[in-house]
PDB file of N, CA and C in Angstrom:
ATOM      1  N   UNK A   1     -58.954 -38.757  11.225  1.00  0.00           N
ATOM      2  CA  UNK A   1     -60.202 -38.017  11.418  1.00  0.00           C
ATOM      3  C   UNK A   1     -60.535 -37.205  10.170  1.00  0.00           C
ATOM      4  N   UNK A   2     -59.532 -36.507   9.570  1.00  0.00           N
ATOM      5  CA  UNK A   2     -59.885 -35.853   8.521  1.00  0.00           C
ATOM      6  C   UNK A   2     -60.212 -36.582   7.068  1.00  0.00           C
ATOM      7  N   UNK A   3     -59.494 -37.420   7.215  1.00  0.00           N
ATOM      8  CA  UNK A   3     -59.880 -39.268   6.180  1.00  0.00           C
ATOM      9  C   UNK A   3     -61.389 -39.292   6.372  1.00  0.00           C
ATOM     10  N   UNK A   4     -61.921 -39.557   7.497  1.00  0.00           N
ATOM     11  CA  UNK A   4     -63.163 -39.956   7.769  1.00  0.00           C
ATOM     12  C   UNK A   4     -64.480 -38.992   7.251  1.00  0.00           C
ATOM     13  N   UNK A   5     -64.011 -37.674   7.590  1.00  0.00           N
ATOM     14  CA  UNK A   5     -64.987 -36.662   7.061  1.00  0.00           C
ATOM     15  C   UNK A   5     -64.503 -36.546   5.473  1.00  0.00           C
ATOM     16  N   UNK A   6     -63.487 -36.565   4.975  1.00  0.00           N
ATOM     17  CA  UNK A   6     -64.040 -36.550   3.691  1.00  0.00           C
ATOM     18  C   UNK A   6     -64.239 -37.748   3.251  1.00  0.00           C
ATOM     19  N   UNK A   7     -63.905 -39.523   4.018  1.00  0.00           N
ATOM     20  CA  UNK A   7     -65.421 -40.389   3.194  1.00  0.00           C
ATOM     21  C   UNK A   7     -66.867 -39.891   3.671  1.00  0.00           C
ATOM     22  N   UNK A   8     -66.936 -39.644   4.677  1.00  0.00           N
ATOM     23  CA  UNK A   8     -68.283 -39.160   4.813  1.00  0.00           C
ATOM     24  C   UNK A   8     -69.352 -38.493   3.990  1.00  0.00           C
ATOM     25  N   UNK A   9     -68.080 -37.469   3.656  1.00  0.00           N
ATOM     26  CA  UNK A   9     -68.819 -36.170   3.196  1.00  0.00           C
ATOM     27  C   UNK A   9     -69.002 -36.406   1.165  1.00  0.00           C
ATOM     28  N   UNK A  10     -68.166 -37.420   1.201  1.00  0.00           N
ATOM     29  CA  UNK A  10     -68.225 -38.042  -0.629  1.00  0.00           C
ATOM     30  C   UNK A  10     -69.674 -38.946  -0.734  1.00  0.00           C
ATOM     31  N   UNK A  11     -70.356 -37.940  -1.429  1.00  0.00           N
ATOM     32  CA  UNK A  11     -71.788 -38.534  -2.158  1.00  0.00           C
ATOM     33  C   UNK A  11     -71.773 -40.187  -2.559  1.00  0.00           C
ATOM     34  N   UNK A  12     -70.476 -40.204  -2.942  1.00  0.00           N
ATOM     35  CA  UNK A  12     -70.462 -42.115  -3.025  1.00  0.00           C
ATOM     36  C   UNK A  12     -70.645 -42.584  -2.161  1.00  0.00           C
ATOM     37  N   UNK A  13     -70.352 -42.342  -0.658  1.00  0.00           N
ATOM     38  CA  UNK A  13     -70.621 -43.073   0.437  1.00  0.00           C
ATOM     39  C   UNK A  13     -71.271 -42.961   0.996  1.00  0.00           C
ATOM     40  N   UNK A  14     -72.822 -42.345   0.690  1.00  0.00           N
ATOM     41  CA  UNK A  14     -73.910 -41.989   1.149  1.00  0.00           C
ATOM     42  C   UNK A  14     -74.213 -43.167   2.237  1.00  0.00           C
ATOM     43  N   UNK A  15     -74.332 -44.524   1.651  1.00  0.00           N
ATOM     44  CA  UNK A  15     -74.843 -45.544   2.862  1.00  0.00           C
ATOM     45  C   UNK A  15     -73.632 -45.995   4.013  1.00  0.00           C
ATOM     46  N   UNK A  16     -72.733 -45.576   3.981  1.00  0.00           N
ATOM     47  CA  UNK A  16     -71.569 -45.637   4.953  1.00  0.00           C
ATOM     48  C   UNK A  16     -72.085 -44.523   5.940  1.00  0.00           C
ATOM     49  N   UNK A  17     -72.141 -43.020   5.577  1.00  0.00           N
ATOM     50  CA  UNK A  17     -72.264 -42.340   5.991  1.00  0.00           C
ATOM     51  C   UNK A  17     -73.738 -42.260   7.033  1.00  0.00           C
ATOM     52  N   UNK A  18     -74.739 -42.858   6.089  1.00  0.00           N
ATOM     53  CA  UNK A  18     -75.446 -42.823   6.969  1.00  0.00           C
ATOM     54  C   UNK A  18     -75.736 -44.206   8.240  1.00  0.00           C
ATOM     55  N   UNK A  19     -75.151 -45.162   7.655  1.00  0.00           N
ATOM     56  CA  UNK A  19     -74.783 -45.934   9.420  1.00  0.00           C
ATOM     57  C   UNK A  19     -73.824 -45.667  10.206  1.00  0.00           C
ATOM     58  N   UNK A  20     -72.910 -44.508   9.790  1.00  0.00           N
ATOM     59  CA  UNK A  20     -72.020 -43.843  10.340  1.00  0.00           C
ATOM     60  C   UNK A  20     -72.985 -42.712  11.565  1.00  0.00           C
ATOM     61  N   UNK A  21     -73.166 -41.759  10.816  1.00  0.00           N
ATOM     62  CA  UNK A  21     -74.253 -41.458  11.740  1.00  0.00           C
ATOM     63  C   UNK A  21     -75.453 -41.897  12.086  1.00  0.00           C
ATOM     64  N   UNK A  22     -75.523 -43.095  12.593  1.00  0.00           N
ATOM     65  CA  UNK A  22     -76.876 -43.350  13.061  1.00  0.00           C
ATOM     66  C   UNK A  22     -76.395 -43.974  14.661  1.00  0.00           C
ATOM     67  N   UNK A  23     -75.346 -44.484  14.894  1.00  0.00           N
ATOM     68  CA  UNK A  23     -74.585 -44.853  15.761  1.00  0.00           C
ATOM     69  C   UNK A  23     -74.391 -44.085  17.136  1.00  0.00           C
ATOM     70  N   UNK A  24     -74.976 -44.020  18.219  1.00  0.00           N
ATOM     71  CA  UNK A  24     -74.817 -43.222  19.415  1.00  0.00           C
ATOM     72  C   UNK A  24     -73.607 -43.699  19.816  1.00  0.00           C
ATOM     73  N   UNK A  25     -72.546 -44.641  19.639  1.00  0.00           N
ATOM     74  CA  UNK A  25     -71.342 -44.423  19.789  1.00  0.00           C
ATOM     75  C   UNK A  25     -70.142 -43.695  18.814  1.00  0.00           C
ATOM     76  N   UNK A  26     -70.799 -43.898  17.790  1.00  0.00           N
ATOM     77  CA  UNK A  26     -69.756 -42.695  17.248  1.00  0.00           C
ATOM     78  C   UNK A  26     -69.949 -41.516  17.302  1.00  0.00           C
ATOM     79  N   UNK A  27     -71.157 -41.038  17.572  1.00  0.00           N
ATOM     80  CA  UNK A  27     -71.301 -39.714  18.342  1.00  0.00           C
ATOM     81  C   UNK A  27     -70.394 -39.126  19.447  1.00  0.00           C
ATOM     82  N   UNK A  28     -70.490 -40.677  20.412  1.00  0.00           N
ATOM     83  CA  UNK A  28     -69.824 -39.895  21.887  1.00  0.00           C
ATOM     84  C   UNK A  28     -68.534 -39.993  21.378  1.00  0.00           C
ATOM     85  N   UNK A  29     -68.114 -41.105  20.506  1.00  0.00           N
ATOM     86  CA  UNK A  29     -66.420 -40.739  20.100  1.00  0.00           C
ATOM     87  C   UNK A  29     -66.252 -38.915  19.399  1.00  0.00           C
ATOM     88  N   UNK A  30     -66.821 -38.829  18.943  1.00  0.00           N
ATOM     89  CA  UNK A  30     -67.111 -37.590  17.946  1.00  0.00           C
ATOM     90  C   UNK A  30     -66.637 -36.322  19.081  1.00  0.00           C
ATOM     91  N   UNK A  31     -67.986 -36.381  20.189  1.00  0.00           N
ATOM     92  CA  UNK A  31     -67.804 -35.555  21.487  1.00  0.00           C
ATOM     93  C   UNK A  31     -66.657 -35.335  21.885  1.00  0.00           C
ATOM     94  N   UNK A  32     -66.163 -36.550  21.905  1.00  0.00           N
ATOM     95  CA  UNK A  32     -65.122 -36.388  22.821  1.00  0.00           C
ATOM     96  C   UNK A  32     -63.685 -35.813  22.023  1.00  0.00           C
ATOM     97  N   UNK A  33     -63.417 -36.293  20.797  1.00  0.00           N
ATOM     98  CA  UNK A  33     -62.650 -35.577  19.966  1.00  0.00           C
ATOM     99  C   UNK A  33     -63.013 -33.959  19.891  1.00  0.00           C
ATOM    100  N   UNK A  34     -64.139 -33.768  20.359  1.00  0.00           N
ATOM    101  CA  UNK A  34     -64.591 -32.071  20.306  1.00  0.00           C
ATOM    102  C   UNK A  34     -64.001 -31.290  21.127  1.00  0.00           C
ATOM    103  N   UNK A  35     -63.128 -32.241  22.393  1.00  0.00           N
ATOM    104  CA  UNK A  35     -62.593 -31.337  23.452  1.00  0.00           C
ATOM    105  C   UNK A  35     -61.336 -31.463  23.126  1.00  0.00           C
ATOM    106  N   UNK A  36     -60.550 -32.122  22.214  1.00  0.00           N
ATOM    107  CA  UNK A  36     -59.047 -32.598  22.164  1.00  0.00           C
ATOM    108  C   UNK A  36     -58.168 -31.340  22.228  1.00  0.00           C
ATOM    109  N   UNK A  37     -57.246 -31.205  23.030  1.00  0.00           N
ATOM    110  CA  UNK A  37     -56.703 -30.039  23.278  1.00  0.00           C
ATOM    111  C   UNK A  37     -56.152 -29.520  21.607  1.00  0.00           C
ATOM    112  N   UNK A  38     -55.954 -30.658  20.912  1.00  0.00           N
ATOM    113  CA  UNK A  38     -55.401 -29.992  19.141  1.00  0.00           C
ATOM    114  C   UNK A  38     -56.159 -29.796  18.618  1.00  0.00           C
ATOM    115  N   UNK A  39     -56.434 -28.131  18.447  1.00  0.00           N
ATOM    116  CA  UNK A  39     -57.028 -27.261  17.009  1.00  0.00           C
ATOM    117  C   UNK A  39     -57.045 -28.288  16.149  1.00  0.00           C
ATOM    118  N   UNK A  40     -56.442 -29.125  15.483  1.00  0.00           N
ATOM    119  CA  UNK A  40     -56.809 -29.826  14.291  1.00  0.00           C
ATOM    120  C   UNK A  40     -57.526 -30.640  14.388  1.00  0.00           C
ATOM    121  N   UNK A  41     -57.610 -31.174  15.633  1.00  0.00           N
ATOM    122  CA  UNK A  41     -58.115 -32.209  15.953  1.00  0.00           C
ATOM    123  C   UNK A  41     -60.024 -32.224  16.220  1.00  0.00           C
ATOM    124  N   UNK A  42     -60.153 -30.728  16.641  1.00  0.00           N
ATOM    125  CA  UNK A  42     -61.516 -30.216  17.066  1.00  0.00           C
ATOM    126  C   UNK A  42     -61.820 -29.867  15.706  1.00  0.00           C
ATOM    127  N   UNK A  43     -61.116 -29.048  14.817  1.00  0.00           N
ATOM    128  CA  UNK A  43     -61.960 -28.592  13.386  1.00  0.00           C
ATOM    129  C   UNK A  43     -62.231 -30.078  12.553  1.00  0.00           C
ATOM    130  N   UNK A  44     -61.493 -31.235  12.270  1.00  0.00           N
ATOM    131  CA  UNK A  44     -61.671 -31.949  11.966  1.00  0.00           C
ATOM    132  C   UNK A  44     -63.030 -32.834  12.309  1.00  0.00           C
ATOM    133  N   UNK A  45     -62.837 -32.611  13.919  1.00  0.00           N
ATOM    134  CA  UNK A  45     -64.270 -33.337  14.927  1.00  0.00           C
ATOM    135  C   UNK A  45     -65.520 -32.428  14.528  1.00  0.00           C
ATOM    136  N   UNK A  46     -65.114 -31.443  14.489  1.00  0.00           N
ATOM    137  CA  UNK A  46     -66.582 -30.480  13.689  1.00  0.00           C
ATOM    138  C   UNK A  46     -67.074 -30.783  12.914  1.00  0.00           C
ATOM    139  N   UNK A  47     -65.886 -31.406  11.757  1.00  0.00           N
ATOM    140  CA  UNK A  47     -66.857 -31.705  10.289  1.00  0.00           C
ATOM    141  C   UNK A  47     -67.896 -32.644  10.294  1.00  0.00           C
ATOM    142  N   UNK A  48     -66.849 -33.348  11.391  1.00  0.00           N
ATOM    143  CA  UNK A  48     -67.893 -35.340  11.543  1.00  0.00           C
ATOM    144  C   UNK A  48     -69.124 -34.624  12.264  1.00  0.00           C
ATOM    145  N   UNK A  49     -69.164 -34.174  13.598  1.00  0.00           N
ATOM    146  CA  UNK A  49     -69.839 -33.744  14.114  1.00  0.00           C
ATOM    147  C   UNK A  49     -71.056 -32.845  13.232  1.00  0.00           C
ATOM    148  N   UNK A  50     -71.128 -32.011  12.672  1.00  0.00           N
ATOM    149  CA  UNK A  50     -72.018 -31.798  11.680  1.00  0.00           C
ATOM    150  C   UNK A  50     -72.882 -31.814  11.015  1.00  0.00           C
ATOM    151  N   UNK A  51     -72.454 -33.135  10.625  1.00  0.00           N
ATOM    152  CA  UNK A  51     -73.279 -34.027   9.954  1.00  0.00           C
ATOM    153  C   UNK A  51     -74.194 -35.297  10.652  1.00  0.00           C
ATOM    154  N   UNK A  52     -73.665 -35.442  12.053  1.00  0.00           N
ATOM    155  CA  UNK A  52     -75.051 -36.044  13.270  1.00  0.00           C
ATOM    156  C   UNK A  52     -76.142 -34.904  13.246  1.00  0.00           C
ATOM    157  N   UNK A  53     -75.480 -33.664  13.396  1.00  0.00           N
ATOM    158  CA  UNK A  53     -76.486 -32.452  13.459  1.00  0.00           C
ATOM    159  C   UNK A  53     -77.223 -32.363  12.731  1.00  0.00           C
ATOM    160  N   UNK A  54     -76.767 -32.700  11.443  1.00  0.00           N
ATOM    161  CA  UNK A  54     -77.932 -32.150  10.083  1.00  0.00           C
ATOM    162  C   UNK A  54     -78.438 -33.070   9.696  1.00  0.00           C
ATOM    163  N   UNK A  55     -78.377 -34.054   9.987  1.00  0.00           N
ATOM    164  CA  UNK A  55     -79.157 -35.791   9.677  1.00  0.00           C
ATOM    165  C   UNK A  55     -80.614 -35.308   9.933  1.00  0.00           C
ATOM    166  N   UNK A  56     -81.436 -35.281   9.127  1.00  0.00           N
ATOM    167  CA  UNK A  56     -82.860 -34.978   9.889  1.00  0.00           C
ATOM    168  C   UNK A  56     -83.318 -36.049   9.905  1.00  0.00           C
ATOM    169  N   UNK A  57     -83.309 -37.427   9.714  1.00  0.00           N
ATOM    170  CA  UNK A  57     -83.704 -38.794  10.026  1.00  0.00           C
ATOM    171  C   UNK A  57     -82.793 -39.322  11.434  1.00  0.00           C
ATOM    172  N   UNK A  58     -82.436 -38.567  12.315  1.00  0.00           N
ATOM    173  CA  UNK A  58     -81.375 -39.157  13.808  1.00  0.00           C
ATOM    174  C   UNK A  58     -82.255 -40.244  14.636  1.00  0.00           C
ATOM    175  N   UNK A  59     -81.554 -41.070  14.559  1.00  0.00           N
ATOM    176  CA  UNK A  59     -82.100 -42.135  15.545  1.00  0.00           C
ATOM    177  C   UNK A  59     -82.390 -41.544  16.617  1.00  0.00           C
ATOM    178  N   UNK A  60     -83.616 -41.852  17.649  1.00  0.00           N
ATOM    179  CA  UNK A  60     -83.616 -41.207  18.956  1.00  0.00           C
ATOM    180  C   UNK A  60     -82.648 -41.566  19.939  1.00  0.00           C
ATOM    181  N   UNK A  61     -82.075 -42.306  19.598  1.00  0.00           N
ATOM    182  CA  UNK A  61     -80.432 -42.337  20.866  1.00  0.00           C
ATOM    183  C   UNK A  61     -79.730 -41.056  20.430  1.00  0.00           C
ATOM    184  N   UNK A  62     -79.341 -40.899  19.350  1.00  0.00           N
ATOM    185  CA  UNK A  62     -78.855 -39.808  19.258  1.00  0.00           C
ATOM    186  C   UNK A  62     -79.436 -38.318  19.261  1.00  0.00           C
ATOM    187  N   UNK A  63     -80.469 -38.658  19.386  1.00  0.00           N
ATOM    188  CA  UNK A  63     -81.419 -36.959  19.129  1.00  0.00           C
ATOM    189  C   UNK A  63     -81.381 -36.745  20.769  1.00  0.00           C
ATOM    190  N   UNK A  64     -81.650 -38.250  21.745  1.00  0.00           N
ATOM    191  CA  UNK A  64     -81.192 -37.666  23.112  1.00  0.00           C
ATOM    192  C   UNK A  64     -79.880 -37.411  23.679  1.00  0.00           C
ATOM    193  N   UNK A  65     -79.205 -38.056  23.005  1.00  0.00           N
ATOM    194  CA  UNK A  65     -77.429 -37.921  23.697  1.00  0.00           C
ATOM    195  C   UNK A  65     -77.631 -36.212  23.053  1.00  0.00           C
ATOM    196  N   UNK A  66     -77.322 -35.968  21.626  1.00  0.00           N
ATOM    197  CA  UNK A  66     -77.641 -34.075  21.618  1.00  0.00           C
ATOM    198  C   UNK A  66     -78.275 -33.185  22.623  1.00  0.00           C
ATOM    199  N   UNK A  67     -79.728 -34.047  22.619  1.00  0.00           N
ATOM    200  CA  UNK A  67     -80.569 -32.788  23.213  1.00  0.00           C
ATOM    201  C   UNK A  67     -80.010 -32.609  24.781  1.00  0.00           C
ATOM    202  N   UNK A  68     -79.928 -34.404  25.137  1.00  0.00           N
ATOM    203  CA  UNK A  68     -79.003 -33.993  26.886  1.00  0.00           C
ATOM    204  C   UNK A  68     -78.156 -33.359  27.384  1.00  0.00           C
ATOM    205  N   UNK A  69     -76.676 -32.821  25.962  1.00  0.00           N
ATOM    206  CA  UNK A  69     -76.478 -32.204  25.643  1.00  0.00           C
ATOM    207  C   UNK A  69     -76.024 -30.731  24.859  1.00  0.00           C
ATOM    208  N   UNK A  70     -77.262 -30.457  24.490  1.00  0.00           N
ATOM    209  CA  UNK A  70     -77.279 -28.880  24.002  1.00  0.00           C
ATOM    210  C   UNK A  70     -77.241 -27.703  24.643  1.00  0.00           C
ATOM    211  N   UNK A  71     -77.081 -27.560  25.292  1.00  0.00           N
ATOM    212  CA  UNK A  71     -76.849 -26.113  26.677  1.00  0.00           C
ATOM    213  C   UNK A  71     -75.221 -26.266  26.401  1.00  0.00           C
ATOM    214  N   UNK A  72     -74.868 -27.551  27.360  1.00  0.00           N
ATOM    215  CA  UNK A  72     -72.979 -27.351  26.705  1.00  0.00           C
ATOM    216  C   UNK A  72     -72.507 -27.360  25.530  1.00  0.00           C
ATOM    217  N   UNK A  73     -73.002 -28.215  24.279  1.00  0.00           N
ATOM    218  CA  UNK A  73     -72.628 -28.086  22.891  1.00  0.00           C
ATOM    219  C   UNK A  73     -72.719 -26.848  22.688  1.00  0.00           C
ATOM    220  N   UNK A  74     -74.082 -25.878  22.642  1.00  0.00           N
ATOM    221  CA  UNK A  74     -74.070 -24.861  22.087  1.00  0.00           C
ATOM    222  C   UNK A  74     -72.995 -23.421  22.713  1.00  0.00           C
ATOM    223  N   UNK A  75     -72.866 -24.094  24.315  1.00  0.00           N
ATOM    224  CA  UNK A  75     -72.023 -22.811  24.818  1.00  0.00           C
ATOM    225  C   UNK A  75     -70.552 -23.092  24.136  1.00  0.00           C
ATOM    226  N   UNK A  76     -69.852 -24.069  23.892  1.00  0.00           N
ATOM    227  CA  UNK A  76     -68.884 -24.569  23.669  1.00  0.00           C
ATOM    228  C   UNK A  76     -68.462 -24.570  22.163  1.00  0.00           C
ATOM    229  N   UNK A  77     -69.512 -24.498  21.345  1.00  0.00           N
ATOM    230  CA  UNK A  77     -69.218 -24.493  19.730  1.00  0.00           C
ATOM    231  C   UNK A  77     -69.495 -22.947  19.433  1.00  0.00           C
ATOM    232  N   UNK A  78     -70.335 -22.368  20.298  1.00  0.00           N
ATOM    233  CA  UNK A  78     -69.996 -20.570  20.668  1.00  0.00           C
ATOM    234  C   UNK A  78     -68.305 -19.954  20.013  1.00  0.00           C
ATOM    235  N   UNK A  79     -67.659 -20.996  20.998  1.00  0.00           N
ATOM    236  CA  UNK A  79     -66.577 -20.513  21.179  1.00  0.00           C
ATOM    237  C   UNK A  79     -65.071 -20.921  20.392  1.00  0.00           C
ATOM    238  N   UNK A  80     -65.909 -22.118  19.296  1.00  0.00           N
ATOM    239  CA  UNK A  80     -64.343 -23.115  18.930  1.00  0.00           C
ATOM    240  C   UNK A  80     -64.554 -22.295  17.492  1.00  0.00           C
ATOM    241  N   UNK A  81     -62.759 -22.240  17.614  1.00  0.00           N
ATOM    242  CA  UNK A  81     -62.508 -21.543  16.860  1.00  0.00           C
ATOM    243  C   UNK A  81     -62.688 -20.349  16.061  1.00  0.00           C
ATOM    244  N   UNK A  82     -63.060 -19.362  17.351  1.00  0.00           N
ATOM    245  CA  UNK A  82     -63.679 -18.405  17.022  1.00  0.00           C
ATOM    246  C   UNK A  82     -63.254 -17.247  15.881  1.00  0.00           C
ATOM    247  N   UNK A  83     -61.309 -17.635  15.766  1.00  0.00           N
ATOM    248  CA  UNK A  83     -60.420 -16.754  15.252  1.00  0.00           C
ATOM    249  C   UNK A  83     -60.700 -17.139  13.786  1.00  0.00           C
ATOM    250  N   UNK A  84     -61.395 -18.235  13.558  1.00  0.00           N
ATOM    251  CA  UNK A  84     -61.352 -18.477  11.830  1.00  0.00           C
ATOM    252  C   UNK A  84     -62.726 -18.048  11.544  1.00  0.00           C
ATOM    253  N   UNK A  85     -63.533 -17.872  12.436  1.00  0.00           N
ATOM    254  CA  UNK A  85     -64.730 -17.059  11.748  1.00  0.00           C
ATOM    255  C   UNK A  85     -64.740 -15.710  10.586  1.00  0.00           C
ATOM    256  N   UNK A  86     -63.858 -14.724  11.194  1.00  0.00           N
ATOM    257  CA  UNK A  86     -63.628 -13.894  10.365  1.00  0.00           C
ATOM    258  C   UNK A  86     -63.215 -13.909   8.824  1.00  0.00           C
ATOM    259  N   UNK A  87     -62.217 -15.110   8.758  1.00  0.00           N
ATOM    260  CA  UNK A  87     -61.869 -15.299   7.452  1.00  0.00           C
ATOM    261  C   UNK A  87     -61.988 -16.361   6.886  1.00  0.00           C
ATOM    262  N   UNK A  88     -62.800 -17.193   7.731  1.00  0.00           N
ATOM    263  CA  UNK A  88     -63.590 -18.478   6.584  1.00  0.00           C
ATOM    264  C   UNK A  88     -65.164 -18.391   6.576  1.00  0.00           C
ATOM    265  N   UNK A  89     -66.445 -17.962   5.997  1.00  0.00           N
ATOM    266  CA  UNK A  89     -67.024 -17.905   5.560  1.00  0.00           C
ATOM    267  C   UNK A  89     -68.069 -18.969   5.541  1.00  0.00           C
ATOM    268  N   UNK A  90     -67.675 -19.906   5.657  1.00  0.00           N
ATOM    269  CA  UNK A  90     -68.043 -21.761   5.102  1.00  0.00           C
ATOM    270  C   UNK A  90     -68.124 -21.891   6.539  1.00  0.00           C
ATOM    271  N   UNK A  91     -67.016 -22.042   7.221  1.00  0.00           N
ATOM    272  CA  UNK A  91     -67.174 -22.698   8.711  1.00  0.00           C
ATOM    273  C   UNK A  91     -68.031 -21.484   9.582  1.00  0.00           C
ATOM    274  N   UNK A  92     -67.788 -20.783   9.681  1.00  0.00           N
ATOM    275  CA  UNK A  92     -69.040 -19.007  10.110  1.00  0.00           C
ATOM    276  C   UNK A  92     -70.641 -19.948   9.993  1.00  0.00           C
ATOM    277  N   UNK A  93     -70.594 -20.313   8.989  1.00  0.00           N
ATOM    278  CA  UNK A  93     -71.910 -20.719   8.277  1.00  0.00           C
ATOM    279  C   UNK A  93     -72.645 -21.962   8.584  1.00  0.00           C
ATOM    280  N   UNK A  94     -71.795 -22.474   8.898  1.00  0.00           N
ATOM    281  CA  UNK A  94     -72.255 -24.066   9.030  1.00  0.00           C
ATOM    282  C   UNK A  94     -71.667 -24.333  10.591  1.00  0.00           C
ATOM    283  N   UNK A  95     -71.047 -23.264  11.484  1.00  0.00           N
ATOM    284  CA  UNK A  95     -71.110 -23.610  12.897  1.00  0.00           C
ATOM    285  C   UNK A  95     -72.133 -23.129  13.418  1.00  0.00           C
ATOM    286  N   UNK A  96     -73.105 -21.213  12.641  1.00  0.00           N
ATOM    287  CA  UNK A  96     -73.873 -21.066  12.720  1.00  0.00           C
ATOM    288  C   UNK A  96     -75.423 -22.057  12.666  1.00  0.00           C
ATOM    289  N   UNK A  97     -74.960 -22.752  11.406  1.00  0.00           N
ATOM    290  CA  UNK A  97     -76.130 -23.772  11.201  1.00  0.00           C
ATOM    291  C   UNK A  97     -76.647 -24.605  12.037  1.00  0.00           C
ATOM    292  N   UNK A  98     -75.016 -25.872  12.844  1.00  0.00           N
ATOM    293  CA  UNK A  98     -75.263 -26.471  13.735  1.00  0.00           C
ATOM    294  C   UNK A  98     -76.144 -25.919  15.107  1.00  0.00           C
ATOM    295  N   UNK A  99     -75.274 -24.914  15.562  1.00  0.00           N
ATOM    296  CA  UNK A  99     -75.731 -23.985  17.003  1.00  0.00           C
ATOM    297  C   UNK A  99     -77.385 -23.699  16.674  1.00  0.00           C
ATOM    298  N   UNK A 100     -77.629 -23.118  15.372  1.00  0.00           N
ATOM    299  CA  UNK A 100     -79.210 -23.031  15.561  1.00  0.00           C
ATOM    300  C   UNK A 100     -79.675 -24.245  15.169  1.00  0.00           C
ATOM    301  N   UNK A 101     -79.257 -25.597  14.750  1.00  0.00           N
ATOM    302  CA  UNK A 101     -80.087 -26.810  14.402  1.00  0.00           C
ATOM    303  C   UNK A 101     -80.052 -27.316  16.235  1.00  0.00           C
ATOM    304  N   UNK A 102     -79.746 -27.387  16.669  1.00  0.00           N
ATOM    305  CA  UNK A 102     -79.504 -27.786  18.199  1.00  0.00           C
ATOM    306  C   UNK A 102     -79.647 -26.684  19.038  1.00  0.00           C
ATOM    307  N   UNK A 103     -80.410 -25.483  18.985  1.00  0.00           N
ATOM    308  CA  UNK A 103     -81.490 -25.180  19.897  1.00  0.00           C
ATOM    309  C   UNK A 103     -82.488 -25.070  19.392  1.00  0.00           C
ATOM    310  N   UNK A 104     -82.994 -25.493  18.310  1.00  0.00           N
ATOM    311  CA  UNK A 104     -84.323 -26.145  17.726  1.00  0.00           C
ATOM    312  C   UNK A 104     -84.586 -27.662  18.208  1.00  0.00           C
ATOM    313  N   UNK A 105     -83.189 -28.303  18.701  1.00  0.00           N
ATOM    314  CA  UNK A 105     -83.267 -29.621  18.575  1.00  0.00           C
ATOM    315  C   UNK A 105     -84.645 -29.768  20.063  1.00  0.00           C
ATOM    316  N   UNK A 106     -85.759 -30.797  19.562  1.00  0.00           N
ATOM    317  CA  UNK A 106     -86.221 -31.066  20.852  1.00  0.00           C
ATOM    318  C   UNK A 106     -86.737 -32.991  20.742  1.00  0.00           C
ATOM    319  N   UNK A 107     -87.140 -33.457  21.963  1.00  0.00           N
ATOM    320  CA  UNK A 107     -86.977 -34.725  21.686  1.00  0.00           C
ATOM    321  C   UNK A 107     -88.421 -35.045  21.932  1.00  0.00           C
ATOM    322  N   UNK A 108     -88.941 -36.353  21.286  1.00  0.00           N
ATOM    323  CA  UNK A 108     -89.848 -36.577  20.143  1.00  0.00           C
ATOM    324  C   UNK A 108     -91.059 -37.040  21.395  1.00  0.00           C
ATOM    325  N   UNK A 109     -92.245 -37.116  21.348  1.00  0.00           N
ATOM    326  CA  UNK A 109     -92.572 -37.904  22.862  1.00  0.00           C
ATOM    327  C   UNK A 109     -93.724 -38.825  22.318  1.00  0.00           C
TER     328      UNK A 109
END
């Protein structure tokens, strides 16, 4: 998982990345790594996760699997990992980002 977000997140793999996220199944894989009882396993799922969020081109499968779920994403990413907020800066920032990109999120008609 942590392999995956940093090909993701490497500017070389821009077109990986983006049929990576365009995929409403790697989303729900994504989800579901979001609940994994291992801390490493959820900060890792954050990073991937993230970056479905900040895609501003999201396929509408995925802008509805989010929006169907944003009431629980947002109560739930409230709360992950709340103890590293204080002393990481970066993740503060960009869990902030997600939580307000997904109650902006609305779906297209």
């Amino acid at each position: 998982l942590q392999l995956l977000s940093t090909i993701l997140l490497n500017r070389s793999n821009f077109n990986v990345m983006m049929k990576y996220i365009s995929s409403s199944q790697n989303l729900v894989t994504i989800l579901c790594l979001l609940r994994d009882p291992s801390p490493h396993i959820t900060l890792d799922a954050f990073q991937v996760f993230k970056i479905f969020v900040a895609n501003p081109g999201k396929p509408p499968e995925v802008v509805k699997i989010l929006f169907d779920n944003k009431v629980k994403l947002i109560k739930y990413l409230s709360g992950l990992h709340k103890e590293r907020e204080g002393s990481d800066e970066q993740y503060r920032d960009e869990k902030g980002l997600v939580i307000a990109t997904l109650e902006g999120l609305e779906l297209e008609s």
